[in-house]
C-alpha atoms as a PDB file:
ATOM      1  CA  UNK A   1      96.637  90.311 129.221  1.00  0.00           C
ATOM      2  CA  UNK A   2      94.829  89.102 126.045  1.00  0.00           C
ATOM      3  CA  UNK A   3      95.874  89.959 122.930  1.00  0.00           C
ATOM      4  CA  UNK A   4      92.493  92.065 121.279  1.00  0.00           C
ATOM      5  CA  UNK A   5      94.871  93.462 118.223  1.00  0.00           C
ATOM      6  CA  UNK A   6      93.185  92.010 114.629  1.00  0.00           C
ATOM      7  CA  UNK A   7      94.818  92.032 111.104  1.00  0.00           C
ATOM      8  CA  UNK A   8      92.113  93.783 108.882  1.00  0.00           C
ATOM      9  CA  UNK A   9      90.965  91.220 106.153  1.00  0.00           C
ATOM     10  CA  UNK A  10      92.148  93.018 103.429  1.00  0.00           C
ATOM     11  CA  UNK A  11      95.738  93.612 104.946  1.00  0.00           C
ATOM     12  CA  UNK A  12      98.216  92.039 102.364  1.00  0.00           C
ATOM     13  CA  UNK A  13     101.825  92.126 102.779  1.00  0.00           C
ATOM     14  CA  UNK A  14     103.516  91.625  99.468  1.00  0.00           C
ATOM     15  CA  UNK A  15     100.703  90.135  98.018  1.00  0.00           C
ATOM     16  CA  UNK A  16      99.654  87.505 100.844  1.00  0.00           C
ATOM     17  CA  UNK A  17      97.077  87.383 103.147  1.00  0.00           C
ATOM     18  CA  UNK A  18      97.808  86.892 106.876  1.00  0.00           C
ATOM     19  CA  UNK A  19      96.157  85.856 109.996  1.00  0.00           C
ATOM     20  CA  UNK A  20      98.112  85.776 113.666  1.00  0.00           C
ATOM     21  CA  UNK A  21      99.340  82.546 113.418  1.00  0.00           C
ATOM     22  CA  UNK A  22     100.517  82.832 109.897  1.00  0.00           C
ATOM     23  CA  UNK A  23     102.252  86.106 110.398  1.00  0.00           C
ATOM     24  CA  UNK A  24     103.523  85.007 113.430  1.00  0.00           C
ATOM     25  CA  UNK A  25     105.487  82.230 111.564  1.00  0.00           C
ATOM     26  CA  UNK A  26     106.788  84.688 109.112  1.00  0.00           C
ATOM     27  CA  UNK A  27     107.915  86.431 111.671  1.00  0.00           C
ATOM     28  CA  UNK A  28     110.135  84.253 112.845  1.00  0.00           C
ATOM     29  CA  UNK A  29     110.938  83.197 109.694  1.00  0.00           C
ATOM     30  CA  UNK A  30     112.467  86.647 109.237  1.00  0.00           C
ATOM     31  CA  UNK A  31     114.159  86.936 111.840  1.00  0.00           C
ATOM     32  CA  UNK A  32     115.754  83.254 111.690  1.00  0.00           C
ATOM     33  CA  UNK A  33     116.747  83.587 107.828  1.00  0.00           C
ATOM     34  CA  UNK A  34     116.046  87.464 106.974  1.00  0.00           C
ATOM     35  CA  UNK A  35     118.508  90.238 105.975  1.00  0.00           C
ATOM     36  CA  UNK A  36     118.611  92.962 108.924  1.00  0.00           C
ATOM     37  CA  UNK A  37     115.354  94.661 107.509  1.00  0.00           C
ATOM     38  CA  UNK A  38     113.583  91.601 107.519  1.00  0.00           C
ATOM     39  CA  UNK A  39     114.559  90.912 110.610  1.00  0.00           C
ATOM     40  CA  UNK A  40     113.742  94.268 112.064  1.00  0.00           C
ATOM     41  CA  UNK A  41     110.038  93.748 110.323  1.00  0.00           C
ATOM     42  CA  UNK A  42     110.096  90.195 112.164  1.00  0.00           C
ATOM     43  CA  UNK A  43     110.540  91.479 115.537  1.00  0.00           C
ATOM     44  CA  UNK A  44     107.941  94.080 115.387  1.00  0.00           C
ATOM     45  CA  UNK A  45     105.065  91.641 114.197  1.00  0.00           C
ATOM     46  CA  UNK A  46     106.195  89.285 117.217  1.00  0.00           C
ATOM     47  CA  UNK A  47     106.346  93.062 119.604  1.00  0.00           C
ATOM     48  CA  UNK A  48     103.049  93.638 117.850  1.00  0.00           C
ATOM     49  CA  UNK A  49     101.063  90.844 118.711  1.00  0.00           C
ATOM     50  CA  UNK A  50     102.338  90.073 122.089  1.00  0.00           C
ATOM     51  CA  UNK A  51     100.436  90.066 125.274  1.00  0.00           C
ATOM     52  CA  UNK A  52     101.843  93.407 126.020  1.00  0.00           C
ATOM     53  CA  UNK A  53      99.640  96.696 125.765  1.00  0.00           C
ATOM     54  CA  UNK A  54     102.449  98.684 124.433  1.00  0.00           C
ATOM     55  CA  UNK A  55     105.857  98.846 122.282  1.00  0.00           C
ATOM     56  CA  UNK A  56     109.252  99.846 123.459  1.00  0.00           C
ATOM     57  CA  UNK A  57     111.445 101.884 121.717  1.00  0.00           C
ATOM     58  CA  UNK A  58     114.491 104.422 121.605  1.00  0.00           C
ATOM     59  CA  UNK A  59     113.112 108.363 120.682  1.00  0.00           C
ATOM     60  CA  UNK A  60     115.376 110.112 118.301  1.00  0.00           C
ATOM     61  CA  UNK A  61     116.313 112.787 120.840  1.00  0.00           C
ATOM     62  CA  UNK A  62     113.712 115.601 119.619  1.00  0.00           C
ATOM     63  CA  UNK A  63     112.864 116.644 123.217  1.00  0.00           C
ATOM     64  CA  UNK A  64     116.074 115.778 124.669  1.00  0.00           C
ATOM     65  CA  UNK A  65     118.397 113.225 125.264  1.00  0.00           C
ATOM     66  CA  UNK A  66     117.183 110.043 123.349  1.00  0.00           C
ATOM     67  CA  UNK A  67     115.043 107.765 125.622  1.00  0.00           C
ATOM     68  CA  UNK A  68     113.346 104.815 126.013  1.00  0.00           C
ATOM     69  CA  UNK A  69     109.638 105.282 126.063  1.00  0.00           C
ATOM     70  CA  UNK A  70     106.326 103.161 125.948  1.00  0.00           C
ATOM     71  CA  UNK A  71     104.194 103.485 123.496  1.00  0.00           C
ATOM     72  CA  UNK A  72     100.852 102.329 123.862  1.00  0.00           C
ATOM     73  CA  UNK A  73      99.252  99.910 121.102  1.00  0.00           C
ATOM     74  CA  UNK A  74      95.767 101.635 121.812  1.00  0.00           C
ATOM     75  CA  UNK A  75      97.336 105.014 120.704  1.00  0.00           C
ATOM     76  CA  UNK A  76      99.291 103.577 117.807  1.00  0.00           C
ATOM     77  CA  UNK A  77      95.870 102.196 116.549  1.00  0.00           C
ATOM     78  CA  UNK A  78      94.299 105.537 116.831  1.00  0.00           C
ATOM     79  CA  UNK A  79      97.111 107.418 115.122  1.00  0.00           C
ATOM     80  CA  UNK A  80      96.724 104.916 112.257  1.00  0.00           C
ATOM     81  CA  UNK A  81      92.901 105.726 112.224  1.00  0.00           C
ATOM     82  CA  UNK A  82      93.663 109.265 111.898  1.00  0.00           C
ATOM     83  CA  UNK A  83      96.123 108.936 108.840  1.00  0.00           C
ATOM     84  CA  UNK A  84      94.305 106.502 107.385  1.00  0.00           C
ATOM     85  CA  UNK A  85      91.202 109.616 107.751  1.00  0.00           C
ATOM     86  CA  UNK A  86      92.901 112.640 106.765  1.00  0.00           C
ATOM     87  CA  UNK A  87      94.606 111.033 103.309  1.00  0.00           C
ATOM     88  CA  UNK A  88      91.396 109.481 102.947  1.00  0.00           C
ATOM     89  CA  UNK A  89      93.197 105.851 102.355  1.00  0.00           C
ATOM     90  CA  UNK A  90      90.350 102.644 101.842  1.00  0.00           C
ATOM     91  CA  UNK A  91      90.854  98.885 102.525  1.00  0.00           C
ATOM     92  CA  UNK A  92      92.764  97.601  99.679  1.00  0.00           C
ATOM     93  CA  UNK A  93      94.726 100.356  98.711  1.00  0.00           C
ATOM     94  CA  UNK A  94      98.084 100.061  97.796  1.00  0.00           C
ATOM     95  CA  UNK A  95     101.078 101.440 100.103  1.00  0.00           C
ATOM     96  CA  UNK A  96     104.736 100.941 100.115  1.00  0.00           C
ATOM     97  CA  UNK A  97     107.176 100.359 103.571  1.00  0.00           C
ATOM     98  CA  UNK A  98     110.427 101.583 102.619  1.00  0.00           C
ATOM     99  CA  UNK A  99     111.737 102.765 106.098  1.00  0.00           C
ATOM    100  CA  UNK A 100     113.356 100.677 108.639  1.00  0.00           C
ATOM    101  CA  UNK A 101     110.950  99.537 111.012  1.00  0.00           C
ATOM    102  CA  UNK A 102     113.705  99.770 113.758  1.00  0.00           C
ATOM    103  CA  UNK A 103     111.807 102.901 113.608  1.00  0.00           C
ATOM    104  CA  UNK A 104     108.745 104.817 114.571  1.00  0.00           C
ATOM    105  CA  UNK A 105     108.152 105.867 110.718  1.00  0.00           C
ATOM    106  CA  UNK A 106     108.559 102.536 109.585  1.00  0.00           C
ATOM    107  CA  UNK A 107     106.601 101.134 112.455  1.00  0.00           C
ATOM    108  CA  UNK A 108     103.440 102.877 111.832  1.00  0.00           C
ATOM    109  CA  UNK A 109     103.818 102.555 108.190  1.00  0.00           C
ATOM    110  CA  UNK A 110     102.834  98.658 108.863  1.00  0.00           C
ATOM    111  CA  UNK A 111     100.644  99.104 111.736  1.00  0.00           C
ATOM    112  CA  UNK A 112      98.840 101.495 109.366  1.00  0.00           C
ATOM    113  CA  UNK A 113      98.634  98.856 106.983  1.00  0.00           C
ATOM    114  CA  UNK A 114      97.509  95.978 109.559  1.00  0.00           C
ATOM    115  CA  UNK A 115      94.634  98.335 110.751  1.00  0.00           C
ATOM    116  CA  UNK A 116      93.258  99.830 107.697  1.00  0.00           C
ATOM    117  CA  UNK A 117      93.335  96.973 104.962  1.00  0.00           C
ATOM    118  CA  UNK A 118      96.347  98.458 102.897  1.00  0.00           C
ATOM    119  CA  UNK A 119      98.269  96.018 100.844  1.00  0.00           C
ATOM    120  CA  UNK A 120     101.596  96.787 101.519  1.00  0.00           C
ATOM    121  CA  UNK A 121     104.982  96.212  99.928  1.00  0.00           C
ATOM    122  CA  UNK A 122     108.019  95.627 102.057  1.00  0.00           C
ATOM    123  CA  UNK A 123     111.217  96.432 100.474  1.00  0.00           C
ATOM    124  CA  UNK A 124     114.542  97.251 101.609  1.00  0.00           C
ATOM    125  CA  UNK A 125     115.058 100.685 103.224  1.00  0.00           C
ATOM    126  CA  UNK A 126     117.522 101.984 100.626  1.00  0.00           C
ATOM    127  CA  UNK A 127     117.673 105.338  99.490  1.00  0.00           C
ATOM    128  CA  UNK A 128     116.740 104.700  96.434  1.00  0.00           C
ATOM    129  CA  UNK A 129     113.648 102.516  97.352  1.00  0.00           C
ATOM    130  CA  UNK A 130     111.645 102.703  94.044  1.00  0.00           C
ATOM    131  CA  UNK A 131     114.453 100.875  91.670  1.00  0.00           C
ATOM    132  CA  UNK A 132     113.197  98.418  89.317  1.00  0.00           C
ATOM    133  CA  UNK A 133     109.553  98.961  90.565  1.00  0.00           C
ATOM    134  CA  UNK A 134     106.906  99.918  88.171  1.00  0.00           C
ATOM    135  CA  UNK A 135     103.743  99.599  90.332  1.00  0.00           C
ATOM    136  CA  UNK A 136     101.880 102.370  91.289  1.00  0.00           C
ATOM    137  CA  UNK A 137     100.976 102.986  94.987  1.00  0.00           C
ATOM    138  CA  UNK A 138      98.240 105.101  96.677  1.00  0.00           C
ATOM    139  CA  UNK A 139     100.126 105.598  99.932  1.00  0.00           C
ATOM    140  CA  UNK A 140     104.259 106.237 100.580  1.00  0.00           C
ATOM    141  CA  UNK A 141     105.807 107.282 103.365  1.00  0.00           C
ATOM    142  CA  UNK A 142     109.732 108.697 102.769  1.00  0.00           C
ATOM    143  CA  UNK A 143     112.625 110.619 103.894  1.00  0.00           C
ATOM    144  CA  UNK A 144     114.104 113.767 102.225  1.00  0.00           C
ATOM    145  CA  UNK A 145     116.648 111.503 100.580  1.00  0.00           C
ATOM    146  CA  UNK A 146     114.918 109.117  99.025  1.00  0.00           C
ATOM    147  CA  UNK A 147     112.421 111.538  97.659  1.00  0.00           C
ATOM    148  CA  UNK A 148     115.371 112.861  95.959  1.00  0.00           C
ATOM    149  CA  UNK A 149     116.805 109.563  94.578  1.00  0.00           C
ATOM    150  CA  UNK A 150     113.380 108.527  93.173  1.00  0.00           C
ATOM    151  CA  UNK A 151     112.331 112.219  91.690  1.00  0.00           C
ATOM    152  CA  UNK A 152     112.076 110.159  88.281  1.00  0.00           C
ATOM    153  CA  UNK A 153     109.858 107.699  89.299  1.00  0.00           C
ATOM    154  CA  UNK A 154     107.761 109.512  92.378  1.00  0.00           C
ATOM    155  CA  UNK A 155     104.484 109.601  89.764  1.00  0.00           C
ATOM    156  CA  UNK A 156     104.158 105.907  90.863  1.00  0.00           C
ATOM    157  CA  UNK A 157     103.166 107.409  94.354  1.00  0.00           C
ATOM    158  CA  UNK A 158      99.829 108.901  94.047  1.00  0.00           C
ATOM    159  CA  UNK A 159     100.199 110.409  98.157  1.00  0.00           C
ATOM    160  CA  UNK A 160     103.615 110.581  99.569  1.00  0.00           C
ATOM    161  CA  UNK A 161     103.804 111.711 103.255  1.00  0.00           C
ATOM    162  CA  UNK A 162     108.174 112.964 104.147  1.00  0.00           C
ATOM    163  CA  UNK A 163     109.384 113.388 107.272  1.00  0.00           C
ATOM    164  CA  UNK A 164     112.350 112.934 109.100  1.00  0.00           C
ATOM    165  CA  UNK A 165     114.148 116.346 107.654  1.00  0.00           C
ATOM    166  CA  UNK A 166     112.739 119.380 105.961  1.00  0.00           C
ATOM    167  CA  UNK A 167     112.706 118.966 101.704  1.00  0.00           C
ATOM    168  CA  UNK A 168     115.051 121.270  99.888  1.00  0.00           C
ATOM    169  CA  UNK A 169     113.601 124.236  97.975  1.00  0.00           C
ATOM    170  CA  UNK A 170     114.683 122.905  94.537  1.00  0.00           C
ATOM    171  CA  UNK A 171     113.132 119.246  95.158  1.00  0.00           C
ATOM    172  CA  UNK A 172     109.854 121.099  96.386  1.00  0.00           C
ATOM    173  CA  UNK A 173     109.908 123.198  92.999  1.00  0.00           C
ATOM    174  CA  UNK A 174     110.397 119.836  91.056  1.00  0.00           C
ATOM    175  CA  UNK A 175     107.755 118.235  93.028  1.00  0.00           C
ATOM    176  CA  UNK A 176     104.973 120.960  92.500  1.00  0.00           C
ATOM    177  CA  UNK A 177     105.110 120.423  88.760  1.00  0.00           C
ATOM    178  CA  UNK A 178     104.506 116.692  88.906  1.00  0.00           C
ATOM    179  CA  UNK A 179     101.207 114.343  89.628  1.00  0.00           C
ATOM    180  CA  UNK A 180     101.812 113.698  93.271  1.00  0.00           C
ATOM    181  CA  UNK A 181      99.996 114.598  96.367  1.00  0.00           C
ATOM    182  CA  UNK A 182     103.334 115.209  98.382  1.00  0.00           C
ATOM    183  CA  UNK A 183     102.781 116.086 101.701  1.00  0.00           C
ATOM    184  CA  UNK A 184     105.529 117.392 104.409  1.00  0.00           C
ATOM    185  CA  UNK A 185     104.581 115.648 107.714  1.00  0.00           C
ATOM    186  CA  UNK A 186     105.295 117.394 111.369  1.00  0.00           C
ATOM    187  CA  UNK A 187     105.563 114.944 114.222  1.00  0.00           C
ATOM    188  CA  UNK A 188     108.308 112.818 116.206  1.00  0.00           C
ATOM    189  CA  UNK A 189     108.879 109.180 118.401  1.00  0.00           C
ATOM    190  CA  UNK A 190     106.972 110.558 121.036  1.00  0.00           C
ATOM    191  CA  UNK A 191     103.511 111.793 119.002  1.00  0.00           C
ATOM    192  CA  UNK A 192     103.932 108.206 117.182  1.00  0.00           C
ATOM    193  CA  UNK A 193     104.868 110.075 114.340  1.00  0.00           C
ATOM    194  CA  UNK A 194     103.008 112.847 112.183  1.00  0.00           C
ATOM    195  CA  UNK A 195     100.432 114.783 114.676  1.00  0.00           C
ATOM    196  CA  UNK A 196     100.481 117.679 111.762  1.00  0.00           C
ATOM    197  CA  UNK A 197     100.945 118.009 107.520  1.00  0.00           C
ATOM    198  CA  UNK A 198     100.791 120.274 104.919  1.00  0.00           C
ATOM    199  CA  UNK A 199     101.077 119.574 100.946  1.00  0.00           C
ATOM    200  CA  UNK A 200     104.600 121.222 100.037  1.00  0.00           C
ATOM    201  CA  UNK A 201     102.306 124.147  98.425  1.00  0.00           C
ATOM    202  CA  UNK A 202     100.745 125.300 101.505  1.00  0.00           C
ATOM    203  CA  UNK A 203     102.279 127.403 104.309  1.00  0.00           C
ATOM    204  CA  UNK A 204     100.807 125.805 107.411  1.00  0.00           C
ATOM    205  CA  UNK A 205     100.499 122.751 108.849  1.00  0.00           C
ATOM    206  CA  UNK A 206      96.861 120.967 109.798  1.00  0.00           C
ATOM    207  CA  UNK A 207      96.330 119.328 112.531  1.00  0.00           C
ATOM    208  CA  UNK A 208      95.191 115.649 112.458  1.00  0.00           C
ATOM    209  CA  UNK A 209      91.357 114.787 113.955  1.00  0.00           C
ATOM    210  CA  UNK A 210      93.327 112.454 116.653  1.00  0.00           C
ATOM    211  CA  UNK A 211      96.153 115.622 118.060  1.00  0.00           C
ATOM    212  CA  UNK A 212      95.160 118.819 119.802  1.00  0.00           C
ATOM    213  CA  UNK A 213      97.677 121.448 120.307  1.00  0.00           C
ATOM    214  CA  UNK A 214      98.276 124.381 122.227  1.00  0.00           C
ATOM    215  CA  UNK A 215     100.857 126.544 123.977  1.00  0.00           C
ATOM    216  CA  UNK A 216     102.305 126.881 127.423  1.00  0.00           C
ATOM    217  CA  UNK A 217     103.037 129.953 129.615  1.00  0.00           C
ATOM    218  CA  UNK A 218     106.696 129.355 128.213  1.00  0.00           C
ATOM    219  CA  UNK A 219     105.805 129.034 124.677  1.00  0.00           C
ATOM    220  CA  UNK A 220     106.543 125.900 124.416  1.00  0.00           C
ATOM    221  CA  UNK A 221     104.329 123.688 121.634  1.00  0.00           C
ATOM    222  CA  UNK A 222     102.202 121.165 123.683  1.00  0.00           C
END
């Protein structure tokens, strides 16, 4: 099929502008010369921009045994509209990738970034991802654990989305007296990530414009 997918013309990724072809050759770049992360990075660019209508990947075993499952570009797209509409995030904004994007978290975090303008920072997916980084971002996406290694410098993140595994009372209680928009994020490999959030003050979870839910005659979540 033909490939439709654009880079928005404000997407940056650490501070350079991109069209296919040029991102294309970084891509393999990466993955000829890169460190594992860069590598991972590399292959989903080439996945991305394929002539393919969806990804393939491994869920994380949330509804079961884990799985390989499609995953349509079209819906990725619209999940990344949907973030990029509830957190209220603008072309040019500034957003950091510090998840493996062997992953759907990671994944989306750039596909977010390639669809909405964001100029996004790629760094290695350690847990302490903020070290010897002093800019200031409007978007972050993070696990539990690196939340926790970065509590001194998480003021640099202006909206940080977590997933992965609930925060810990005493990080929450350390978070709600700082100047961060931290929200806890309800989703999986199989809702391409966060369908739900809440800030880490609030007792429910809303539902993003893009998800419906509802429950079944067993009570199950649907």
């Amino acid at each position: 099929m033909e490939n439709k997918l654009c880079i928005h013309p404000d997407f940056k990724l650490n501070g350079h502008t991109y069209n296919k072809d040029t991102i294309s050759e970084l891509a393999i770049t990466l993955i000829r010369d890169g460190e594992a992360h860069e590598k991972d990075l590399g292959n989903l660019i080439l996945q991305w921009f394929d002539g393919n209508d969806f990804i393939t990947l491994t869920t994380s075993g949330t509804t079961g045994k884990p799985k390989e499952i499609k995953l349509s570009k079209q819906a990725m797209e619209a999940s990344a509209l949907a973030t990029g509409e509830f957190f209220k995030l603008q072309p040019k904004d500034k957003a950091l990738l510090c998840l493996s994007t062997n992953y759907i978290a990671g994944k989306m975090m750039f596909i977010r970034a390639i669809v909405l303008g964001l100029e996004l920072d790629f760094v290695n997916p350690t847990k302490e991802p903020l070290t010897n980084n002093t800019k200031i971002y409007d978007f972050v996406a993070m696990v539990p654990l690196q939340v926790h290694n970065s509590i001194t410098q998480i003021e640099q993140c202006k909206t940080l989305i977590v997933g992965g595994a609930k925060l810990n009372d005493k990080t929450k209680s350390i978070l709600q007296g700082m100047l961060v928009n931290v929200y806890e994020t309800y989703g999986m490999t199989e809702t391409i990530t966060h369908i739900a959030a809440k800030r880490i003050d609030e007792e429910y979870f809303t539902v993003l414009p893009h998800a419906t839910i509802s429950v079944d005659d067993r009570g199950c979540l649907v």
